[in-house]
C-alpha atoms as a PDB file:
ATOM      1  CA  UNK A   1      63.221-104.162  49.926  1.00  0.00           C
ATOM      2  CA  UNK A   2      61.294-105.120  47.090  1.00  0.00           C
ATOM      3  CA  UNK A   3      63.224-104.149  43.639  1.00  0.00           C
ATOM      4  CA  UNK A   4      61.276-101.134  42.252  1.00  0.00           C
ATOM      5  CA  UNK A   5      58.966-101.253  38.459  1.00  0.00           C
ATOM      6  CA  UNK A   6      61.045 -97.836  37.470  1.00  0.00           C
ATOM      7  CA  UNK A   7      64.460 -96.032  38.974  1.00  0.00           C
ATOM      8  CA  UNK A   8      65.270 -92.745  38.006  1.00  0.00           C
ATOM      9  CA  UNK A   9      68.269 -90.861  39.023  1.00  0.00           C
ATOM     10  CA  UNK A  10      69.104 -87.597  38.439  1.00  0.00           C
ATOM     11  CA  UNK A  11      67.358 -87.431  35.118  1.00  0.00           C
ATOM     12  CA  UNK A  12      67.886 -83.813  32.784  1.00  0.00           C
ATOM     13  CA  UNK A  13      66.354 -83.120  29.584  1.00  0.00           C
ATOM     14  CA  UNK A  14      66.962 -80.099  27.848  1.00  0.00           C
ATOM     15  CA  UNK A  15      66.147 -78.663  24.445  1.00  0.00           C
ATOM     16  CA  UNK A  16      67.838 -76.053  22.029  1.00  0.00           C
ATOM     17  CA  UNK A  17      70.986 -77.821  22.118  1.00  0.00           C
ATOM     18  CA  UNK A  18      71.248 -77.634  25.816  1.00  0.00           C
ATOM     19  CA  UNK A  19      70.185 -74.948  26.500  1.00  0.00           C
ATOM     20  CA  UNK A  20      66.603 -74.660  27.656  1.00  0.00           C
ATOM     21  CA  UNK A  21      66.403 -76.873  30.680  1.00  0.00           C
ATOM     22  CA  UNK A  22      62.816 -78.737  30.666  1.00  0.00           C
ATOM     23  CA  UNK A  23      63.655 -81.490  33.472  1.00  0.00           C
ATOM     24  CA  UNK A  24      66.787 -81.143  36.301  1.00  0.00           C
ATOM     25  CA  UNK A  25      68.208 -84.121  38.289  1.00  0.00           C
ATOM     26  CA  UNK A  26      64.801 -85.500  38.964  1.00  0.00           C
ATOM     27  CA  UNK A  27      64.931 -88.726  40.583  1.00  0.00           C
ATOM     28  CA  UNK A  28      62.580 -91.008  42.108  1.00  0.00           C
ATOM     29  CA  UNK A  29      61.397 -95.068  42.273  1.00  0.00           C
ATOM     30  CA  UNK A  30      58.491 -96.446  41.867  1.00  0.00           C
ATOM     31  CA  UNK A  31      56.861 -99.479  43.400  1.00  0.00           C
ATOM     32  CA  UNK A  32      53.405-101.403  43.299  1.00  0.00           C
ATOM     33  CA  UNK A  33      51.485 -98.361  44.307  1.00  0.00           C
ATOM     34  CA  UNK A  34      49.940 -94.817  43.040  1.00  0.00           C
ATOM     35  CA  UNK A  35      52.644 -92.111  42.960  1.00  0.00           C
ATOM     36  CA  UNK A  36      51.334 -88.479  41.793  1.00  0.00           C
ATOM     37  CA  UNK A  37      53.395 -85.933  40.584  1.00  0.00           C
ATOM     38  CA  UNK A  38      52.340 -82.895  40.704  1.00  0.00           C
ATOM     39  CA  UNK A  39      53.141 -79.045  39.299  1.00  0.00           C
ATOM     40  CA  UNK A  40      51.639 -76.420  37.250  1.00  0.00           C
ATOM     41  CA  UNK A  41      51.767 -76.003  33.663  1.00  0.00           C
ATOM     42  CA  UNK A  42      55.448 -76.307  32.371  1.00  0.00           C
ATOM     43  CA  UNK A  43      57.397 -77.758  35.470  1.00  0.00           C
ATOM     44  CA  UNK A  44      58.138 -80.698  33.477  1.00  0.00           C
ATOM     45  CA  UNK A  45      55.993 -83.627  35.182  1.00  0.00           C
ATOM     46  CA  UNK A  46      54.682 -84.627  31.555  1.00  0.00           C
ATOM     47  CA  UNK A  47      58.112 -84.387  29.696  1.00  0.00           C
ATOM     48  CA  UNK A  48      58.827 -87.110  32.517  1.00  0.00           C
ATOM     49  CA  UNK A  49      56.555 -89.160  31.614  1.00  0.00           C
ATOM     50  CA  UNK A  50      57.518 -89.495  28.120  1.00  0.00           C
ATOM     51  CA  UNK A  51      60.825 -89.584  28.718  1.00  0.00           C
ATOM     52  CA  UNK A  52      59.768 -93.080  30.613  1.00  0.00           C
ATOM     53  CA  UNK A  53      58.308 -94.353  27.307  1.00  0.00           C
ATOM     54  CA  UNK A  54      61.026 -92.317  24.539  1.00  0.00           C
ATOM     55  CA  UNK A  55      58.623 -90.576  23.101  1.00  0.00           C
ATOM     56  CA  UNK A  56      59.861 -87.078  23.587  1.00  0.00           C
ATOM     57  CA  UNK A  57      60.919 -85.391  20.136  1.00  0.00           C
ATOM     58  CA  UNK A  58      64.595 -86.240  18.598  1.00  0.00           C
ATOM     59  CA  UNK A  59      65.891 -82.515  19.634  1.00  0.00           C
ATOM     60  CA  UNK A  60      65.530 -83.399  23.374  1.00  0.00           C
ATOM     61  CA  UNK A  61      68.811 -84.452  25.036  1.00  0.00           C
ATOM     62  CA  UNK A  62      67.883 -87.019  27.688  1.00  0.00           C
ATOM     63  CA  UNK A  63      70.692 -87.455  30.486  1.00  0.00           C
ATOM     64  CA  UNK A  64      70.513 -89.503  33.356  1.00  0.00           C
ATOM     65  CA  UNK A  65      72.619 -91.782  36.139  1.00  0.00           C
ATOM     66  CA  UNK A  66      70.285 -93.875  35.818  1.00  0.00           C
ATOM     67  CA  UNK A  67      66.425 -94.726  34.427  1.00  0.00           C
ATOM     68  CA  UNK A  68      65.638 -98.072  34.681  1.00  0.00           C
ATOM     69  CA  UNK A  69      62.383-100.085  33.987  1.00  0.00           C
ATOM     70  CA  UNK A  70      62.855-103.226  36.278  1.00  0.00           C
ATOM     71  CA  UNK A  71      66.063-104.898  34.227  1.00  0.00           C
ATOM     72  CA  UNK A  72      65.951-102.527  31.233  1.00  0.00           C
ATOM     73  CA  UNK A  73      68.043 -99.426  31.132  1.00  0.00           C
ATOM     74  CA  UNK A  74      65.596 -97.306  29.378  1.00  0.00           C
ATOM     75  CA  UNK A  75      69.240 -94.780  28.010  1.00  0.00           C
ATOM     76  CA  UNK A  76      70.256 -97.331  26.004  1.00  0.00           C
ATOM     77  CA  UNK A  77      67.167 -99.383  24.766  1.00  0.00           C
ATOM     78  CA  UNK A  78      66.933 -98.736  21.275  1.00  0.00           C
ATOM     79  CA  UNK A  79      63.576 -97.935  18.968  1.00  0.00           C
ATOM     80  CA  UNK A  80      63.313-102.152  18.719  1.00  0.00           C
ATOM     81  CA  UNK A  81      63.439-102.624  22.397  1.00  0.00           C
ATOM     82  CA  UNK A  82      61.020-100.245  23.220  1.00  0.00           C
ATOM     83  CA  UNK A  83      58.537-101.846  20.779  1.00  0.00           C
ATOM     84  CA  UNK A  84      58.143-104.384  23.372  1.00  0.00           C
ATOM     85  CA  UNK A  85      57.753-102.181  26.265  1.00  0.00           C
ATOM     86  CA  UNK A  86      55.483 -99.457  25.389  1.00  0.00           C
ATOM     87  CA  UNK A  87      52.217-100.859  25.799  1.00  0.00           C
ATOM     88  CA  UNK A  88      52.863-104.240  26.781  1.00  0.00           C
ATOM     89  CA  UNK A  89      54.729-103.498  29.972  1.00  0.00           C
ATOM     90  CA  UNK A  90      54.361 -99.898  30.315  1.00  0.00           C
ATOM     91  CA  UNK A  91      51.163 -98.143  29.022  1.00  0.00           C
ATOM     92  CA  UNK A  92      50.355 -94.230  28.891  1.00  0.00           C
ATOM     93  CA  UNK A  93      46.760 -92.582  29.320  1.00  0.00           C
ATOM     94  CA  UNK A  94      46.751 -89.334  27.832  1.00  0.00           C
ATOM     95  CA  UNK A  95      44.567 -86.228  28.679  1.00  0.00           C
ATOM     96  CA  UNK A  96      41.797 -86.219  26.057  1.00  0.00           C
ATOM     97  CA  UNK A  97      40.890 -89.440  24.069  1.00  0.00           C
ATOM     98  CA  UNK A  98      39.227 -87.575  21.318  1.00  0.00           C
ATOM     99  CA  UNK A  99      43.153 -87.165  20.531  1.00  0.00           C
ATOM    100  CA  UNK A 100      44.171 -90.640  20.837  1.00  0.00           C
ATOM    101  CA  UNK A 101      41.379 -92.402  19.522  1.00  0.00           C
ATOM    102  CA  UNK A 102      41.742 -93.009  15.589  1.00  0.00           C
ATOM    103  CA  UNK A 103      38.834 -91.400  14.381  1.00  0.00           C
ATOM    104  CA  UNK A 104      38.014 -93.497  11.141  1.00  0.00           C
ATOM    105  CA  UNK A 105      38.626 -96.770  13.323  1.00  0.00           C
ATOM    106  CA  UNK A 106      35.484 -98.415  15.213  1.00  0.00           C
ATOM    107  CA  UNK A 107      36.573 -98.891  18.779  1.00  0.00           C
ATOM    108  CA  UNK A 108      36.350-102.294  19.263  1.00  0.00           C
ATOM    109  CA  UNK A 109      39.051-102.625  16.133  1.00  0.00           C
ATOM    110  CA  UNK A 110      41.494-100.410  17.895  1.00  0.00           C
ATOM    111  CA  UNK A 111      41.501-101.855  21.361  1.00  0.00           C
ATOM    112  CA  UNK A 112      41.664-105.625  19.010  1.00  0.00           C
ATOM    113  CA  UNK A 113      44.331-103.856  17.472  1.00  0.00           C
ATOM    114  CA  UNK A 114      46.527-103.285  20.574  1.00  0.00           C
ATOM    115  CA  UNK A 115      46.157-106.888  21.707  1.00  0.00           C
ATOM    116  CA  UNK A 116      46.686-108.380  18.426  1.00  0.00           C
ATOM    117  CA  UNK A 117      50.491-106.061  18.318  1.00  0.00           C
ATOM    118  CA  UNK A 118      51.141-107.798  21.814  1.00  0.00           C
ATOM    119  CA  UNK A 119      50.116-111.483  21.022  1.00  0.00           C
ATOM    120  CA  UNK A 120      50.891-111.537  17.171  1.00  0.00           C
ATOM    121  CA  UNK A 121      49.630-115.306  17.007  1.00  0.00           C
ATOM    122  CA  UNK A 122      46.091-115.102  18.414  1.00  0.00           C
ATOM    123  CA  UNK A 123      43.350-115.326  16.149  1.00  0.00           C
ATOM    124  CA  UNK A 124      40.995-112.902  15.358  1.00  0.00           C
ATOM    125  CA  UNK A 125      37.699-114.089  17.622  1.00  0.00           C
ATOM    126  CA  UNK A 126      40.466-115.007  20.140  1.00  0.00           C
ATOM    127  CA  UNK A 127      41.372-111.086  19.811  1.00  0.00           C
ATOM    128  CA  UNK A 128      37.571-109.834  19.176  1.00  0.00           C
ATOM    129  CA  UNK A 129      36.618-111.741  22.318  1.00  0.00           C
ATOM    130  CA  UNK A 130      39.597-109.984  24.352  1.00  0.00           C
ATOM    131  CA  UNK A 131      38.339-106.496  23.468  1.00  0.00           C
ATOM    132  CA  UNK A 132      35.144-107.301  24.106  1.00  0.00           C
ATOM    133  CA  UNK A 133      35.983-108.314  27.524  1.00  0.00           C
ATOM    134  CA  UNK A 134      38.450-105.595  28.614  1.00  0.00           C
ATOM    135  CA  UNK A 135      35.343-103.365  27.702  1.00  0.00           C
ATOM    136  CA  UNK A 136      33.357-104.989  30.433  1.00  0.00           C
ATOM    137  CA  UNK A 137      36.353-104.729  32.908  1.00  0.00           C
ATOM    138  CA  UNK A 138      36.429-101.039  32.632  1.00  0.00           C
ATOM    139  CA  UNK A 139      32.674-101.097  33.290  1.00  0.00           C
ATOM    140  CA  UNK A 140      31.229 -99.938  29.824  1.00  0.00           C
ATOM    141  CA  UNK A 141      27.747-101.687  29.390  1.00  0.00           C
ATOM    142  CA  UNK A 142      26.642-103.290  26.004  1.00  0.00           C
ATOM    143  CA  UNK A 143      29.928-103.974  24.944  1.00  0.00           C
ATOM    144  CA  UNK A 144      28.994-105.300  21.814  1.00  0.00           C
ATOM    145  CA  UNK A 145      27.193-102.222  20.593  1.00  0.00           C
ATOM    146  CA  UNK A 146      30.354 -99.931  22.033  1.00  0.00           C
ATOM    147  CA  UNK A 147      32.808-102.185  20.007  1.00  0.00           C
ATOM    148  CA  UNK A 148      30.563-101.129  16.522  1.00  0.00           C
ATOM    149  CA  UNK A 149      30.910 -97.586  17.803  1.00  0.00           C
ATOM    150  CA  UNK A 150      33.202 -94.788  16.212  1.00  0.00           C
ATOM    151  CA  UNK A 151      35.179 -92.012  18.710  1.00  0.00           C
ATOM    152  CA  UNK A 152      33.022 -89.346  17.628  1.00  0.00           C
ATOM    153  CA  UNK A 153      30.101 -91.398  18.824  1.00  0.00           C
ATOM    154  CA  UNK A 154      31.079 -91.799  22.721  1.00  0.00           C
ATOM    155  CA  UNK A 155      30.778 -89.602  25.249  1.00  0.00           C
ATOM    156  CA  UNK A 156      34.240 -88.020  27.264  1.00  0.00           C
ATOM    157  CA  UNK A 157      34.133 -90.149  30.043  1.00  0.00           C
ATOM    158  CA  UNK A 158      33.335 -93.430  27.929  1.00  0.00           C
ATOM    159  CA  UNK A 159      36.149 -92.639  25.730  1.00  0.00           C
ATOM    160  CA  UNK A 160      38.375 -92.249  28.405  1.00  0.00           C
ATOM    161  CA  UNK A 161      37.531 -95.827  29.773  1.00  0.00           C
ATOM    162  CA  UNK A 162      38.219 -97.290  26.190  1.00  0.00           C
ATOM    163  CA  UNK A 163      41.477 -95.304  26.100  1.00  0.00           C
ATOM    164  CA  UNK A 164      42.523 -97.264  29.938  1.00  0.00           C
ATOM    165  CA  UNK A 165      41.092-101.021  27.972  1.00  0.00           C
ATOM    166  CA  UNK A 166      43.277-100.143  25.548  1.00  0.00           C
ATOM    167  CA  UNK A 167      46.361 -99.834  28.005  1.00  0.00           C
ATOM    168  CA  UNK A 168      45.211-102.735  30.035  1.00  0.00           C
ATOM    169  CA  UNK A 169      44.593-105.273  27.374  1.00  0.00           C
ATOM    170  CA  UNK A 170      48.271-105.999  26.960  1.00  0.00           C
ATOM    171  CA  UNK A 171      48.943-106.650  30.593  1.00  0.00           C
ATOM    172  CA  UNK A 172      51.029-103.899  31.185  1.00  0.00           C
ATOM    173  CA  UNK A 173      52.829-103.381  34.848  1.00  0.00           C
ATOM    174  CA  UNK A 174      53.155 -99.639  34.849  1.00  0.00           C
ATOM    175  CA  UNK A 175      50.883 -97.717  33.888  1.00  0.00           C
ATOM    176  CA  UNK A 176      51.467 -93.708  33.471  1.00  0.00           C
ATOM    177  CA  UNK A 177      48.442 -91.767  33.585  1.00  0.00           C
ATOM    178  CA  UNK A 178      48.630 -88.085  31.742  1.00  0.00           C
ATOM    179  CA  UNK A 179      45.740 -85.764  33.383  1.00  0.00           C
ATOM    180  CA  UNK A 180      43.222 -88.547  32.577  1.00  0.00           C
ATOM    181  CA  UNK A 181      40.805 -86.991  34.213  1.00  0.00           C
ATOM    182  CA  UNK A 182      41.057 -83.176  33.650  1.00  0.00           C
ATOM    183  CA  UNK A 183      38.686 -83.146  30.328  1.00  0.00           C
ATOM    184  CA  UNK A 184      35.968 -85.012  32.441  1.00  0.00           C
ATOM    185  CA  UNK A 185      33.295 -84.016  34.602  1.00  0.00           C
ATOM    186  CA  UNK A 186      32.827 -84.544  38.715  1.00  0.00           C
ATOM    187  CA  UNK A 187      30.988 -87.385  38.421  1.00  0.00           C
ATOM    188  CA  UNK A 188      32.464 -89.365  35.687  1.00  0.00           C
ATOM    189  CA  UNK A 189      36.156 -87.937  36.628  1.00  0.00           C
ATOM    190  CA  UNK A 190      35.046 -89.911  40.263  1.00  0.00           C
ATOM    191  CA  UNK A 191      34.233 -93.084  38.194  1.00  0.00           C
ATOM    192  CA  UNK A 192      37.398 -93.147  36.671  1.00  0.00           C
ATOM    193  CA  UNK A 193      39.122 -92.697  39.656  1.00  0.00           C
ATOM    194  CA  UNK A 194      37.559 -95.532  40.701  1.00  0.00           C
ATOM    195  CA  UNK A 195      37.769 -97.524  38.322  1.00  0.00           C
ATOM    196  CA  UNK A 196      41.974 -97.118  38.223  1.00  0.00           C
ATOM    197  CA  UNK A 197      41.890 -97.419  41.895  1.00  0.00           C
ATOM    198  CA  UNK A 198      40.086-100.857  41.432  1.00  0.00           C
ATOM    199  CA  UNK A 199      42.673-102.093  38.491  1.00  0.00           C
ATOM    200  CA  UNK A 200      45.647-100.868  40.284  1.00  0.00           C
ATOM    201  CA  UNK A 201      44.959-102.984  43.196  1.00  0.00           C
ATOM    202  CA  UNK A 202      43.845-106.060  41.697  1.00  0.00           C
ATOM    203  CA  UNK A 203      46.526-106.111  38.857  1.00  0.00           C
ATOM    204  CA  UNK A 204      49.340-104.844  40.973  1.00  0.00           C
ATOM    205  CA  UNK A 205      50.219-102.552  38.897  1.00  0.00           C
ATOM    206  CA  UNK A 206      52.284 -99.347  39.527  1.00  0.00           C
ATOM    207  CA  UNK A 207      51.060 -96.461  38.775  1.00  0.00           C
ATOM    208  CA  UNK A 208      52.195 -92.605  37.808  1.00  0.00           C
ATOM    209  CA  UNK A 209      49.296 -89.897  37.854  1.00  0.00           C
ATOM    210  CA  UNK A 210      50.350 -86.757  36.435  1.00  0.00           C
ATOM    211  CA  UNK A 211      48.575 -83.946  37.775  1.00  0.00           C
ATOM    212  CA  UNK A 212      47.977 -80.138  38.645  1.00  0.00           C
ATOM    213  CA  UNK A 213      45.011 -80.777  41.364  1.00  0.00           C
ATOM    214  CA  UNK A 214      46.077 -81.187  44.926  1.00  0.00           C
ATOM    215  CA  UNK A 215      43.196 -82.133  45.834  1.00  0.00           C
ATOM    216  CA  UNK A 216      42.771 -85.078  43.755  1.00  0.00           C
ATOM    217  CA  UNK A 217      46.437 -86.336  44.321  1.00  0.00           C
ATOM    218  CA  UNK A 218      45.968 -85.900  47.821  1.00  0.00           C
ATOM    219  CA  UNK A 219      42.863 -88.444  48.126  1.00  0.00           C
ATOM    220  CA  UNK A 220      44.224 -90.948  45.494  1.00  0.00           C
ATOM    221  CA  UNK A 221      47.618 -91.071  45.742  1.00  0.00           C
ATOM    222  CA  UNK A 222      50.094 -92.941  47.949  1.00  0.00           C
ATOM    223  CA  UNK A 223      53.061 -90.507  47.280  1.00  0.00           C
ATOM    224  CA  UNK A 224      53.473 -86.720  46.122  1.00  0.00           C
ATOM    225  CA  UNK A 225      56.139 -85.568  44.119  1.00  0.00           C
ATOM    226  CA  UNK A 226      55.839 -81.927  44.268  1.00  0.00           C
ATOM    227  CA  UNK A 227      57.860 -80.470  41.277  1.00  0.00           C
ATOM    228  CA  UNK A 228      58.881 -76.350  40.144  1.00  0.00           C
ATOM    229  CA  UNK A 229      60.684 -75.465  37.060  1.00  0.00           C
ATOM    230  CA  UNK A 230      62.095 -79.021  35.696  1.00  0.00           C
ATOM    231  CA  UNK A 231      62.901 -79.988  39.978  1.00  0.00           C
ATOM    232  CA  UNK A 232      61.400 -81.828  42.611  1.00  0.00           C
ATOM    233  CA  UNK A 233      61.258 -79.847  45.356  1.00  0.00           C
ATOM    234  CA  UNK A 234      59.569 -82.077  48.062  1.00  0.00           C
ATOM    235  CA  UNK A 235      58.720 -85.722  48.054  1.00  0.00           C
ATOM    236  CA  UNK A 236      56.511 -86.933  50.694  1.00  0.00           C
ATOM    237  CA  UNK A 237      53.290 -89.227  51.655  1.00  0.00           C
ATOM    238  CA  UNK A 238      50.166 -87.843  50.084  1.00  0.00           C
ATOM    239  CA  UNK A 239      48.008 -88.268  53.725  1.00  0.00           C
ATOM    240  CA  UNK A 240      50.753 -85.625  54.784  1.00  0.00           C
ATOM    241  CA  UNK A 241      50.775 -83.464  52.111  1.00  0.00           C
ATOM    242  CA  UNK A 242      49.250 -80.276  54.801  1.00  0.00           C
ATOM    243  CA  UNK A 243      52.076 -80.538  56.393  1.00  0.00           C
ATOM    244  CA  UNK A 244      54.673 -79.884  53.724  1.00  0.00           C
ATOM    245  CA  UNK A 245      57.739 -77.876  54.229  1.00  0.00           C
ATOM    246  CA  UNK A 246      58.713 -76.343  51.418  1.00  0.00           C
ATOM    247  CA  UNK A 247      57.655 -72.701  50.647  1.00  0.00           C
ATOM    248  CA  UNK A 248      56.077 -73.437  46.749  1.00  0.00           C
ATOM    249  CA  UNK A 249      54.072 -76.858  48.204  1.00  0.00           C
ATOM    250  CA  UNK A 250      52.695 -74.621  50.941  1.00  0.00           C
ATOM    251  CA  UNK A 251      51.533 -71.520  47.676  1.00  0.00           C
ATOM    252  CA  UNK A 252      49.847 -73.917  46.326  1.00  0.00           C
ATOM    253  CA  UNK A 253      48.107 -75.476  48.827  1.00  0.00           C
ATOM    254  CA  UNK A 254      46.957 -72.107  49.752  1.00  0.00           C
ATOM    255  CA  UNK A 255      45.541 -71.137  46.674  1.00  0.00           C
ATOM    256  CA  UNK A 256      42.868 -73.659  46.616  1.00  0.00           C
ATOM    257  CA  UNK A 257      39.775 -72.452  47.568  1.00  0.00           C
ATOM    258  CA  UNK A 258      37.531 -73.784  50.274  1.00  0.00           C
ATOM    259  CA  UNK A 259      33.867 -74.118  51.052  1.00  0.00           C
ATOM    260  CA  UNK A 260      33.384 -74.152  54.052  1.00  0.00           C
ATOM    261  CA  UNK A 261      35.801 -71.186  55.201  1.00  0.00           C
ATOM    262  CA  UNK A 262      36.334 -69.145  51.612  1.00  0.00           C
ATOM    263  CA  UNK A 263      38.950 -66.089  51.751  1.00  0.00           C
ATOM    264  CA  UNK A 264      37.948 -62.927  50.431  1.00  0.00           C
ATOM    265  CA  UNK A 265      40.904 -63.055  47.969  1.00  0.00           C
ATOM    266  CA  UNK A 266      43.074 -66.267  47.151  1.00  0.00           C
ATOM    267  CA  UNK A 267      46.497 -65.956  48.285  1.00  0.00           C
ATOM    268  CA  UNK A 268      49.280 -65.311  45.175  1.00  0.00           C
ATOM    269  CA  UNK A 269      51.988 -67.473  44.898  1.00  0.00           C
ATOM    270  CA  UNK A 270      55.078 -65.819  45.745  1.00  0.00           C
ATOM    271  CA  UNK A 271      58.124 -67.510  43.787  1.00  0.00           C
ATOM    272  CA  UNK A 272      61.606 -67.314  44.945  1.00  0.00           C
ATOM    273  CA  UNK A 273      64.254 -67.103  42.671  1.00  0.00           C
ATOM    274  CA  UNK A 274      66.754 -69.412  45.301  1.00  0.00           C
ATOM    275  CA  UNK A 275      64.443 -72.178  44.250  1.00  0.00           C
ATOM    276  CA  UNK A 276      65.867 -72.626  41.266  1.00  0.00           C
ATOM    277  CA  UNK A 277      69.210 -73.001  42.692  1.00  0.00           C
ATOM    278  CA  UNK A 278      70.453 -76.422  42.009  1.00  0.00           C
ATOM    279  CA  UNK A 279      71.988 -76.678  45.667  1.00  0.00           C
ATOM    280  CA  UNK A 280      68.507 -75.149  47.232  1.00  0.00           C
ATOM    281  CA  UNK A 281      66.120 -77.173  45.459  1.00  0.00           C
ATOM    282  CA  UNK A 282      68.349 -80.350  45.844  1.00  0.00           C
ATOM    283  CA  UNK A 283      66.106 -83.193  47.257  1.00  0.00           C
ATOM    284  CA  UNK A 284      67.612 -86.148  48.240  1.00  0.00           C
ATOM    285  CA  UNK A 285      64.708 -89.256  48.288  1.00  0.00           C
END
């Protein structure tokens, strides 16, 4: 079995000094392929995330058996260490670029800026040239003209492709993708799709999409973690994610709506309080 890119066991965070449980023995590995997580708003699949990359606030207590990025145990790399892994072997896409994008920066001298971090000894048109050319990868025409470009003067979708150059210039072999898609329309959220799908497989890169849309998992993903309230409750392929067992994977598949056979009123989620039983919700992957 090939060794996995990340290894998480039984990971907890909590804030409040322990007492407000955020994340609760999540555990998973990842390999070269596209694994989504997916929950709604609060079950904790972004706090994972960060936790990957430290960058959750100092009053979060991180606990875990065991989170590993290939030979690095990610509990007891310090600030130093991490330097050297966020970005260069593990980048994060966030939600909306407009919030990650210095605004009084052109974008050619931020994505210049990454690479130049990473590879401290290349020269400036070495690094000018490298930006320019990660631009074309992620299929932004005129790159030139982009580069000259501030944030404020790029559309959604275009800044979202500058914020994925920007992970990809330094090479990285994770990536972790934060709802990169959710502030984007159809057509361009399709592109981007796309466009990940493309880099993914040609890079061999593994990949974490964070998530709330089913639907979107289901047709990009390889893998589904389903989490509620800080757990995973099921793990399983995303082709089979209709036929999922457990009772809050099967609510939320039923509250999407359909076209072609639309209820007259969505279906409510029913929540039972058992799933937040440590020895109920226990998934074993």
């Amino acid at each position: 079995m090939t060794e996995p890119l990340i290894d998480i066991h039984n990971l907890e965070i909590a804030y409040g000094g322990g007492q407000m449980r955020a994340v609760r023995g999540v555990s998973f590995a990842l390999g070269q392929e596209k694994l989504g997580i997916v929950g709604e708003s609060g079950s904790g699949k972004s706090t994972v995330g960060r936790a990957i990359m430290k960058l959750l606030p100092p009053t979060a207590i991180v606990r875990a058996e065991r989170m590993a990025f290939r030979d690095v145990d990610l509990l007891k790399a310090d600030e130093r260490k991490m330097m050297t892994i966020r970005g260069r072997r593990i980048g994060l896409i966030l939600q909306d670029p407009k919030y990650s994008l210095n605004p009084v920066m052109r974008i050619g001298e931020q994505i210049a800026e990454t690479y130049r971090f990473h590879h401290p000894k290349a020269g400036a048109k070495q690094t000018y040239q490298q930006a320019l050319d990660m631009l074309e990868a992620v299929q932004i025409r005129d790159p030139e003209r982009v580069a000259r470009l501030y944030p404020h003067e790029i559309s959604g979708g275009m800044g979202q492709r500058v914020m994925i150059a920007m992970m990809l210039i330094a090479e990285p072999e994770v990536l972790i993708a934060d709802e990169p898609t959710s502030a984007l329309d159809v057509t361009v959220r399709l592109e981007i799709l796309a466009l990940l799908d493309e880099l993914v497989s040609r890079r061999n890169l593994g990949l974490i999409f964070i998530s709330h849309d089913l639907n979107l998992i289901r047709n990009f993903c390889d893998r589904v973690l389903i989490m509620y309230a800080g757990r995973v409750v099921e793990v399983l392929e995303a082709r089979d994610l209709d036929r999922a067992k457990h009772p809050y994977t099967q609510g939320l598949l039923a509250s999407l709506p359909t076209i072609d056979n639309p209820p007259a009123r969505l279906p409510i989620l029913k929540r039972d309080p058992v799933w937040l039983d440590d020895l109920a919700a226990e998934v074993r992957l």
